[in-house]
Protein backbone atom coordinates (compact mmCIF):
# COMPACT_ATOMS: atom_id res chain seq x y z
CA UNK A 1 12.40 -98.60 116.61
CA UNK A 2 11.48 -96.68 113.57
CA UNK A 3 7.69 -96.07 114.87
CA UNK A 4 9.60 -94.66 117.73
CA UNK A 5 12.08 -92.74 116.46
CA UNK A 6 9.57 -90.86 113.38
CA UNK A 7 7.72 -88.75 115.96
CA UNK A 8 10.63 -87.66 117.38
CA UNK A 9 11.97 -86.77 113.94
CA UNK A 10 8.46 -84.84 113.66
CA UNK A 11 8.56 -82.93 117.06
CA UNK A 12 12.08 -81.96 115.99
CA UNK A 13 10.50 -80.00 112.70
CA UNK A 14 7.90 -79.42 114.80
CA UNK A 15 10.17 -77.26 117.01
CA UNK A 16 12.33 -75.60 114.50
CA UNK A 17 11.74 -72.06 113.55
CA UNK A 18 9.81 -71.32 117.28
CA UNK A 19 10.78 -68.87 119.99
CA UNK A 20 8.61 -69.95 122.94
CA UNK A 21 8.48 -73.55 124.14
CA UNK A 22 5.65 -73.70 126.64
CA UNK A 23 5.13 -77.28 126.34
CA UNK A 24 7.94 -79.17 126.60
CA UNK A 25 8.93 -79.54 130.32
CA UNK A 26 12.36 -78.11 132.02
CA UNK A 27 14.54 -80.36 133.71
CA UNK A 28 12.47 -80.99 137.05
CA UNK A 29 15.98 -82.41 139.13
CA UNK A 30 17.61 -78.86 138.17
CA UNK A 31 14.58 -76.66 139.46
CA UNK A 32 13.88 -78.59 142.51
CA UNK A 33 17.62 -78.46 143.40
CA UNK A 34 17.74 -74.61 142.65
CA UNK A 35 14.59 -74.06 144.64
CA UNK A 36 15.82 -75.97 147.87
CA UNK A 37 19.08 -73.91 147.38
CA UNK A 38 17.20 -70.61 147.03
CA UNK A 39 14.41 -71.53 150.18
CA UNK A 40 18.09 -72.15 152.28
CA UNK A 41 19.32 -69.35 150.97
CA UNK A 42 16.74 -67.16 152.05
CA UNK A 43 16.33 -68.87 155.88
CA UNK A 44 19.79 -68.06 155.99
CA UNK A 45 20.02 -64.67 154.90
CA UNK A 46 17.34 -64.00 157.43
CA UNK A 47 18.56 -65.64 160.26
CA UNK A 48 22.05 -64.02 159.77
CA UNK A 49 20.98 -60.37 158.96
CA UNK A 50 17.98 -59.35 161.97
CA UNK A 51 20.46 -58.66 164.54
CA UNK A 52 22.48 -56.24 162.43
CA UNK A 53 19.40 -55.40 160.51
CA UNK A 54 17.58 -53.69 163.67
CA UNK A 55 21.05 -51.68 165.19
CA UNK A 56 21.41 -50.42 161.89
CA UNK A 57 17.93 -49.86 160.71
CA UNK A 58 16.17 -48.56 163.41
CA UNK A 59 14.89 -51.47 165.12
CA UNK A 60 13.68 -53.13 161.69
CA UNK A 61 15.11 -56.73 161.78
CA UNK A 62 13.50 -58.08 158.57
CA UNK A 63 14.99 -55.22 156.48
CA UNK A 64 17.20 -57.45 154.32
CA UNK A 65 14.76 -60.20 154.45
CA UNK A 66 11.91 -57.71 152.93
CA UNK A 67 14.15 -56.54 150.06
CA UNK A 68 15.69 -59.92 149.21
CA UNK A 69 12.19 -61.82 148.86
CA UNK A 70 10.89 -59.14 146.61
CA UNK A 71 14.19 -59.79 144.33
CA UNK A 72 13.97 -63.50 144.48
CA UNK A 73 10.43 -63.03 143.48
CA UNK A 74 11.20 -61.00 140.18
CA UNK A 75 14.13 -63.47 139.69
CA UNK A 76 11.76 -66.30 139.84
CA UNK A 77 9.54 -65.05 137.80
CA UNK A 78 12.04 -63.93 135.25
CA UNK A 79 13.53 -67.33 135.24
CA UNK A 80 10.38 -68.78 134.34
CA UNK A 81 9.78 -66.47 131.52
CA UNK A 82 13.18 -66.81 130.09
CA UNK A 83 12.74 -70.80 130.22
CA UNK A 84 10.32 -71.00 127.74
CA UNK A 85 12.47 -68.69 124.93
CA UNK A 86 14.84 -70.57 122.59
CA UNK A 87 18.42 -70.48 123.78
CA UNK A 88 18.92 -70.50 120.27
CA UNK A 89 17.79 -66.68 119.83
CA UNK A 90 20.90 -65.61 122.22
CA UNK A 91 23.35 -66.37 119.12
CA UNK A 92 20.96 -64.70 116.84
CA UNK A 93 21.47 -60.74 115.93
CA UNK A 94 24.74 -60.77 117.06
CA UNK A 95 23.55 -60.75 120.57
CA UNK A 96 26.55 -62.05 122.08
CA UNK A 97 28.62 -59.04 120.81
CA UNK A 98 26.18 -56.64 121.87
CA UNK A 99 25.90 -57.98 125.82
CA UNK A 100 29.84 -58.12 126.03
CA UNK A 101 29.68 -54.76 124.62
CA UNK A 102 27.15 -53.02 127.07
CA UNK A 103 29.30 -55.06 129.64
CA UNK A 104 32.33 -52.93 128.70
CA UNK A 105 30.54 -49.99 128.59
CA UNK A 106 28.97 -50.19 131.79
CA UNK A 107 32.44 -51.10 133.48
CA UNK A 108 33.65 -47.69 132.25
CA UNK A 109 30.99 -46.14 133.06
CA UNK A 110 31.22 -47.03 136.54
CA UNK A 111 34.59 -46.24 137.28
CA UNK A 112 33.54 -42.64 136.58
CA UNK A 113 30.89 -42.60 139.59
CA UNK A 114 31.06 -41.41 142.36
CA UNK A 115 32.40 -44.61 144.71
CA UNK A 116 30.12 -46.78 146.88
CA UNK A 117 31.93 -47.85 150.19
CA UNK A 118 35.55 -46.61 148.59
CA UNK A 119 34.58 -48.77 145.54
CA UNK A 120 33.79 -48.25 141.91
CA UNK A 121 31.57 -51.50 141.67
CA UNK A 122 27.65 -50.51 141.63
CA UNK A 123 25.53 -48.12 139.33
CA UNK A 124 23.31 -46.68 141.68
CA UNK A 125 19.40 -46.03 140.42
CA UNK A 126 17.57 -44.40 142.90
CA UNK A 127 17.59 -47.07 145.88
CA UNK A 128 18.80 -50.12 143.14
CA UNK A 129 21.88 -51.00 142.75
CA UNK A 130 23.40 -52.31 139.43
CA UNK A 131 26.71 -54.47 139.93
CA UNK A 132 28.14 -54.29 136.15
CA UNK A 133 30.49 -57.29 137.34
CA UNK A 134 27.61 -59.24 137.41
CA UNK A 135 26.52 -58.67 134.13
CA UNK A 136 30.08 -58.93 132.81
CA UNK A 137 30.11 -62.61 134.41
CA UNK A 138 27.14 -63.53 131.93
CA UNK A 139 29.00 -62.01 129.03
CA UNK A 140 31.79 -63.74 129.15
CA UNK A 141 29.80 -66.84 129.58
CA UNK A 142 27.45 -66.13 126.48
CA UNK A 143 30.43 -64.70 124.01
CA UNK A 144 32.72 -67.60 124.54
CA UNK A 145 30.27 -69.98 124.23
CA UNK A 146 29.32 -68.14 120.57
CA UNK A 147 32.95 -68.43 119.61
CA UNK A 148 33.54 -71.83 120.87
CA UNK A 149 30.24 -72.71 118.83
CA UNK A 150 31.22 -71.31 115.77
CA UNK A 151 35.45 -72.16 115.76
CA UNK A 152 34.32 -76.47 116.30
CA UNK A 153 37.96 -77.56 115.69
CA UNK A 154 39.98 -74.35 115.22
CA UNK A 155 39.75 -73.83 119.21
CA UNK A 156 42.91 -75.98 118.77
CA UNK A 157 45.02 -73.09 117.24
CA UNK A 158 46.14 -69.77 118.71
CA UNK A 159 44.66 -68.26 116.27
CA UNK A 160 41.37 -68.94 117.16
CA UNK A 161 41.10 -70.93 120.03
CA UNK A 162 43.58 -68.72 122.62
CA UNK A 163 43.74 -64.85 121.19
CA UNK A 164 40.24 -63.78 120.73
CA UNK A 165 39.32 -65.16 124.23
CA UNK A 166 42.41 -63.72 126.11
CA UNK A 167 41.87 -60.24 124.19
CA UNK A 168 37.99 -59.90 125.33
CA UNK A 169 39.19 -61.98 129.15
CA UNK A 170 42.14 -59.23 129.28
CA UNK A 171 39.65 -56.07 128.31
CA UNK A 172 36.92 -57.25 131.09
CA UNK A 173 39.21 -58.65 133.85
CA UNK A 174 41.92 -55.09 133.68
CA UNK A 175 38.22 -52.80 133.91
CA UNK A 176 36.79 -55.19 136.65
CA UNK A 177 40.21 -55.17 138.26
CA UNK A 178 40.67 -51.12 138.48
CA UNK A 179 36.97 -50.78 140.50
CA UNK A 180 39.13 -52.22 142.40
CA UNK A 181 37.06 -55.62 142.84
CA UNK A 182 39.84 -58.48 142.79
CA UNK A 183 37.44 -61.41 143.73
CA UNK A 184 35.47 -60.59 140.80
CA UNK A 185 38.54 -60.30 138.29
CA UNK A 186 39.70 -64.01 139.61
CA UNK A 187 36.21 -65.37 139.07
CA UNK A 188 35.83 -63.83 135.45
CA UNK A 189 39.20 -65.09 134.61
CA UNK A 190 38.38 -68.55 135.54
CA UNK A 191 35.31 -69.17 134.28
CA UNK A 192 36.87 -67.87 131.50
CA UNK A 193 39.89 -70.20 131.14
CA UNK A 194 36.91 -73.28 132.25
CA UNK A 195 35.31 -72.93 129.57
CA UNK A 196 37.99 -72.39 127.05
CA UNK A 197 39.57 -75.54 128.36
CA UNK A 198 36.40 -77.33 128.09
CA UNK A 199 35.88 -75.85 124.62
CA UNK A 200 39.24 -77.03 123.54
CA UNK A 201 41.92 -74.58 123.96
CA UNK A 202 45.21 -76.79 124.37
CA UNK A 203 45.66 -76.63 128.41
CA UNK A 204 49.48 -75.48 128.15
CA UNK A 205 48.29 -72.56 126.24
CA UNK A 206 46.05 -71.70 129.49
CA UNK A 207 48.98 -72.93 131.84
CA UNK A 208 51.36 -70.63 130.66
CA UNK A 209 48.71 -68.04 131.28
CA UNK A 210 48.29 -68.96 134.30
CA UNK A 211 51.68 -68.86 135.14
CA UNK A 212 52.00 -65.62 133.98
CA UNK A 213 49.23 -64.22 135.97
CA UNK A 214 50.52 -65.77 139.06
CA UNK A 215 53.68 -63.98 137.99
CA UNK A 216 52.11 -60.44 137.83
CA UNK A 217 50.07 -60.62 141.14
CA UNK A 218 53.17 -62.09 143.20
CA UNK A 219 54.87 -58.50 141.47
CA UNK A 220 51.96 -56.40 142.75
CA UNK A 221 51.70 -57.87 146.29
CA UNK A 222 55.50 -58.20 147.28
CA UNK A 223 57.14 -55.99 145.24
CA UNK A 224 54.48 -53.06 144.60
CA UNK A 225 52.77 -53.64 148.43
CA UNK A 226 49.42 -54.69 146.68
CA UNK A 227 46.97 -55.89 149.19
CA UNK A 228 50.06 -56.95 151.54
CA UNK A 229 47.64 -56.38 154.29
CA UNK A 230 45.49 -58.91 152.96
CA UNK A 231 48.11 -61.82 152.26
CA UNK A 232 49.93 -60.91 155.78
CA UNK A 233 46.19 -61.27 157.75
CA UNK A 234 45.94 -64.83 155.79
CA UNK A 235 48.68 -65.98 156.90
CA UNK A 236 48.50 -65.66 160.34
CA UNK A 237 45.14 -63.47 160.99
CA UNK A 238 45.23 -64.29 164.95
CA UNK A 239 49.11 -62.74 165.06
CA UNK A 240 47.95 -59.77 163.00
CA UNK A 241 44.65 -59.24 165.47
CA UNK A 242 46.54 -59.64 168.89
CA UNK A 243 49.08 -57.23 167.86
CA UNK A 244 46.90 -54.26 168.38
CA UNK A 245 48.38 -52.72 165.29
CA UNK A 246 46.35 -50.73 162.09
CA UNK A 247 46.27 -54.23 160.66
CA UNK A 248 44.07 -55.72 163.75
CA UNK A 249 41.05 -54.03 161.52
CA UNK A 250 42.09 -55.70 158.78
CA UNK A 251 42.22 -59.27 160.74
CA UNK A 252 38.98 -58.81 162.63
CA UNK A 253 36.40 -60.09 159.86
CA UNK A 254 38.77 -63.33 159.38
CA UNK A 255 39.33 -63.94 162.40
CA UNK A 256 35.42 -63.51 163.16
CA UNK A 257 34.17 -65.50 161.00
CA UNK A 258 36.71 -68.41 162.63
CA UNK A 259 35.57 -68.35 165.54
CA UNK A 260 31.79 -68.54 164.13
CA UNK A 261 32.70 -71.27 162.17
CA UNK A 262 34.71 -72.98 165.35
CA UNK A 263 31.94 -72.59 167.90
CA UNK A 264 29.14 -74.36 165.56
CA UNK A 265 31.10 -77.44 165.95
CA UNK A 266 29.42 -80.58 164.69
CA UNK A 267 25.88 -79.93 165.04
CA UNK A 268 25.51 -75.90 165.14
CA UNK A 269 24.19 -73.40 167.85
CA UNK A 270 20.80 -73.93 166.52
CA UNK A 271 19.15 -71.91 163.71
CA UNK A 272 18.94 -68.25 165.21
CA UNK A 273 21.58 -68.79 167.94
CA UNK A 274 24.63 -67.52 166.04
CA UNK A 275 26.69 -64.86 168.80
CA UNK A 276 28.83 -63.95 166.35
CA UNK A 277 26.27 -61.92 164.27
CA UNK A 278 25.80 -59.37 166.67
CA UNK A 279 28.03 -57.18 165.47
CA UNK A 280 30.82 -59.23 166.03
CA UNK A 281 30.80 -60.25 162.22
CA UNK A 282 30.67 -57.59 159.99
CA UNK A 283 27.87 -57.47 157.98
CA UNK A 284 26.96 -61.11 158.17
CA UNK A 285 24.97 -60.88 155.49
CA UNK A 286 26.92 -60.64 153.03
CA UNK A 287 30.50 -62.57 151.94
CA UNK A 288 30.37 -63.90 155.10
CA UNK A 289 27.07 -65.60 155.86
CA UNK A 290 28.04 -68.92 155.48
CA UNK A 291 30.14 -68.66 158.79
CA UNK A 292 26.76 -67.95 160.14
CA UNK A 293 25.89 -70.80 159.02
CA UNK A 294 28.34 -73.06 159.89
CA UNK A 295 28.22 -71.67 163.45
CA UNK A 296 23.91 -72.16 163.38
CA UNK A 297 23.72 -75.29 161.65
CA UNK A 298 27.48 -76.98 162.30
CA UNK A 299 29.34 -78.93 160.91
CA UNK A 300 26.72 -80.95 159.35
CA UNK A 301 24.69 -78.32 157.98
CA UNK A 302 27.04 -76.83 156.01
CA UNK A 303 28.34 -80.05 154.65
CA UNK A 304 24.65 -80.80 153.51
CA UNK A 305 24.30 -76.98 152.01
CA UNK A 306 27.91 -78.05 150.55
CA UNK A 307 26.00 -80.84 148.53
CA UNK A 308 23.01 -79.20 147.30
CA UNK A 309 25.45 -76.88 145.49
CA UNK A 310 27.44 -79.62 144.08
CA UNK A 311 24.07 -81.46 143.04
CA UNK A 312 23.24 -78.12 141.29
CA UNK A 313 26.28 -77.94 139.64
CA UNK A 314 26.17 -81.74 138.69
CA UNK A 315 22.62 -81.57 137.40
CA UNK A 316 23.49 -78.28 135.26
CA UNK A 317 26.29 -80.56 133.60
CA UNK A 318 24.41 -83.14 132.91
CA UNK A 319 21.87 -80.90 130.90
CA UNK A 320 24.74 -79.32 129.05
CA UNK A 321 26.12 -82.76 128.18
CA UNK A 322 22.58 -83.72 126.47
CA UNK A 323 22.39 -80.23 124.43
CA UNK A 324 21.36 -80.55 121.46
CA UNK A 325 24.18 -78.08 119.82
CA UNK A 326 27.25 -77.24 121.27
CA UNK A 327 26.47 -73.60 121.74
CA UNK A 328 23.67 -74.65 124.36
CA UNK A 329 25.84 -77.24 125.95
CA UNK A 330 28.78 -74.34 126.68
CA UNK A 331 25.93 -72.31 127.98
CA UNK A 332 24.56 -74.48 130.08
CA UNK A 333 27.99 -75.74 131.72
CA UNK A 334 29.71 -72.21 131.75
CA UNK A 335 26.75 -70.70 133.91
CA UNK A 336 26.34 -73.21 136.07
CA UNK A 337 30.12 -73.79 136.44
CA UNK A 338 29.99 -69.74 137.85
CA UNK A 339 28.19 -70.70 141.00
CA UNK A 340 30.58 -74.06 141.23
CA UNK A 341 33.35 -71.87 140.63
CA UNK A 342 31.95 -69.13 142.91
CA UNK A 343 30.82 -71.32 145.77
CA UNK A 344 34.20 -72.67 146.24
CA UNK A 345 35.52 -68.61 146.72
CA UNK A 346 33.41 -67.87 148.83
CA UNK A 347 33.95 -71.29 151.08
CA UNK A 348 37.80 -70.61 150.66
CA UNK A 349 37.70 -67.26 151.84
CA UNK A 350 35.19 -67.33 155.10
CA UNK A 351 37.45 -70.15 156.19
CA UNK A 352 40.60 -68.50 155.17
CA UNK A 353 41.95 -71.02 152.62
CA UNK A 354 42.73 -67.85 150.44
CA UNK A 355 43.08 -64.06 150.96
CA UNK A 356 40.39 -62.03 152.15
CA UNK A 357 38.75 -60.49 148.53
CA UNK A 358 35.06 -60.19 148.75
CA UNK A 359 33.39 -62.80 147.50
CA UNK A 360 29.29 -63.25 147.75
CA UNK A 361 27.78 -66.73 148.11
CA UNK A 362 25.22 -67.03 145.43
CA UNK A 363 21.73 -67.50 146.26
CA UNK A 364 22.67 -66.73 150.25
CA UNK A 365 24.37 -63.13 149.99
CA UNK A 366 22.08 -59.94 150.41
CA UNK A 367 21.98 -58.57 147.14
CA UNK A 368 18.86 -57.99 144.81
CA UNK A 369 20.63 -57.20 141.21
CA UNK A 370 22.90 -60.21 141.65
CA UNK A 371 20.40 -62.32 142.85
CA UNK A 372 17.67 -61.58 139.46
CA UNK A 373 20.47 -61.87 137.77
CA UNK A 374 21.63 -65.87 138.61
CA UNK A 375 18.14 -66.65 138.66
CA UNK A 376 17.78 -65.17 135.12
CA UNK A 377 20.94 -67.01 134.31
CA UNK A 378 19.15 -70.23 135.74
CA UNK A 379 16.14 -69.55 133.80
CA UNK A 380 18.77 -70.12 130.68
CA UNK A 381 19.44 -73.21 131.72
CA UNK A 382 16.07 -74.29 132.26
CA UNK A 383 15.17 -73.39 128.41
CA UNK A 384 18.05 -75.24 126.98
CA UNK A 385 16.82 -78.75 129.02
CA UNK A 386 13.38 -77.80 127.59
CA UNK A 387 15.58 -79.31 124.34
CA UNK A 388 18.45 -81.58 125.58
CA UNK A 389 18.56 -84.96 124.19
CA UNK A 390 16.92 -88.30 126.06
CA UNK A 391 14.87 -86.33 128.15
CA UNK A 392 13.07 -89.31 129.53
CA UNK A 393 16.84 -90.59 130.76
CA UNK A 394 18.17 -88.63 133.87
């Protein structure tokens, strides 16, 4: 045991002090998972967006396809880049503070823009489009996993482990909130509260937030009239669409996307054969491409897509549970618990478990700055099992 365990003690010296880490192998599980979720993704997004892609850009059917390769490309490439850095160099410089603070900066910013499709939510340069949310997301991830780092045991107190997180959670989720983008704001605020929980902020400090917040948006919907429209179409969207009413418009994507997922029934329509796309389904490729799915590839098919996401999320656990430092292990679980905590939106509100809010499916939805951006995220992950613990024990 000791001839084993003294060039392990050497590569560990060996390692401290470097940036890049070309030689020591990622996790191979993770990046073949990602990869099959990202080649799915991509079959999907095509298959779901040529019909509406050639009525609404001049008889070009692999418009969304064209743009969203490129992106995955640079994300691919940036994820590989990033997984040979040290994670360690994110807590360095004060790095954290800095990202949460162009975050913030950026969310202001674009509320003063002119809006995109009624919304404040993208920075537009030229023909890209920045999504600050999405860079927000990553903050949050990469600032409370600094503080959880540095508090160890004082994430027990208030002091430490409730206040700073709520403060920064409160700033990000209120700016996110007035784009108005309420998906995003719920996803913030609960990978937030994850990972504080995880970190270990006592859980009836976090329930009593909870409570609260439930409190607040129960006050904006029934007493302020708060996206009524959305809670009444949830509740019963094929009332609301028969009625012939303004809210029929309101119903129509729901109760569109029902019907796609209905008529795939256990087996699908066949890749390609979705009727629903054709400008039944509003832009199908977007929050609601996995009804696409479900109606091309059934039942079955979106179970199986179901468990290459919770594979992904699995793996990404597992290499945050053999981190060598608690500041990569909180990394690596808080960004891959996004696309758990994500995934299960998006699933929730294409089959109307939950109100309507816009909600993209990573990896699936058309959209280039997201998608470099979870890859980048990935490519995180990736650098931190260059380093976890018992590599040679999956």
């Amino acid at each position: 045991m000791a001839s084993a365990a003294a060039p392990q003690g050497a590569l560990t010296k060996k390692r401290k002090g470097r940036l890049f880490y070309f030689a020591l192998g990622f996790d191979m599980p993770f990046f073949i998972l990602l990869m099959l979720v990202l080649a799915v993704g991509l079959v999907s997004l095509f298959s779901a967006s040529f019909a509406y892609a050639y009525y609404w850009n001049d008889g070009d059917s692999y418009y969304y396809i064209k743009r969203q390769l490129i992106f995955a490309a640079i994300g691919i490439v940036a994820m590989l880049l990033i997984s040979t850095v040290d994670y360690n160099f994110l807590r360095k410089l004060k790095i954290p503070y800095i990202v949460m603070g162009i975050s913030i900066a950026l969310l202001i910013l674009v509320l003063f823009l002119p809006p995109i499709k009624e919304v404040h939510r993208w920075i537009k340069i030229g023909s890209l489009r920045i999504q600050p949310s999405e860079i927000a997301k990553f903050a949050v991830v990469l600032l409370f996993s600094y503080w959880i780092a540095e508090f160890g045991n004082d994430m027990k107190t208030m002091k430490k482990g409730f206040f700073p997180f709520m403060a920064a959670l409160g700033v990000v989720c209120l700016l996110v909130f007035r784009e108005p983008h309420l998906s995003g704001t719920m996803l913030i605020l609960m990978i937030g509260m994850v990972m504080m929980f995880i970190g270990g902020t006592k859980w009836y400090y976090l329930l009593g937030t909870l409570g609260l917040g439930g409190a607040a948006a129960a006050a904006l919907i029934f007493i302020g009239g708060y996206e009524r429209d959305r809670i009444d179409v949830w509740l019963d969207p094929f009332a609301v669409y028969t009625s012939g009413g303004a809210g029929r418009d309101s119903a129509w994507q729901t109760v569109q996307s029902l019907y796609a997922i209905g008529s795939g029934g256990l087996m699908g329509e066949g890749l390609g054969n979705s009727r629903q796309k054709h400008l039944f389904l509003p832009e199908p490729q977007n929050d609601f491409i996995f009804a696409v799915v479900c109606e091309e590839m059934g039942f079955i098919g979106a179970v199986l897509i179901i468990i290459l996401f919770a594979l992904l999320v699995w793996r990404g656990f597992v290499i945050g549970m053999k981190a060598p430092d608690r500041f990569g292990s909180m990394l690596a679980i808080g960004l891959t618990a996004q696309i758990g905590i994500q995934v299960l939106f998006n699933l929730a509100v294409v089959t109307n478990t939950i109100p309507n809010t816009g909600i993209s499916l990573p990896f699936f939805s058309y959209g280039g700055s997201s998608l470099v951006m979870l890859l980048a995220q990935m490519g995180v992950v990736l650098a931190i099992s260059r380093r976890m613990k018992d590599k040679n024990d999956s």
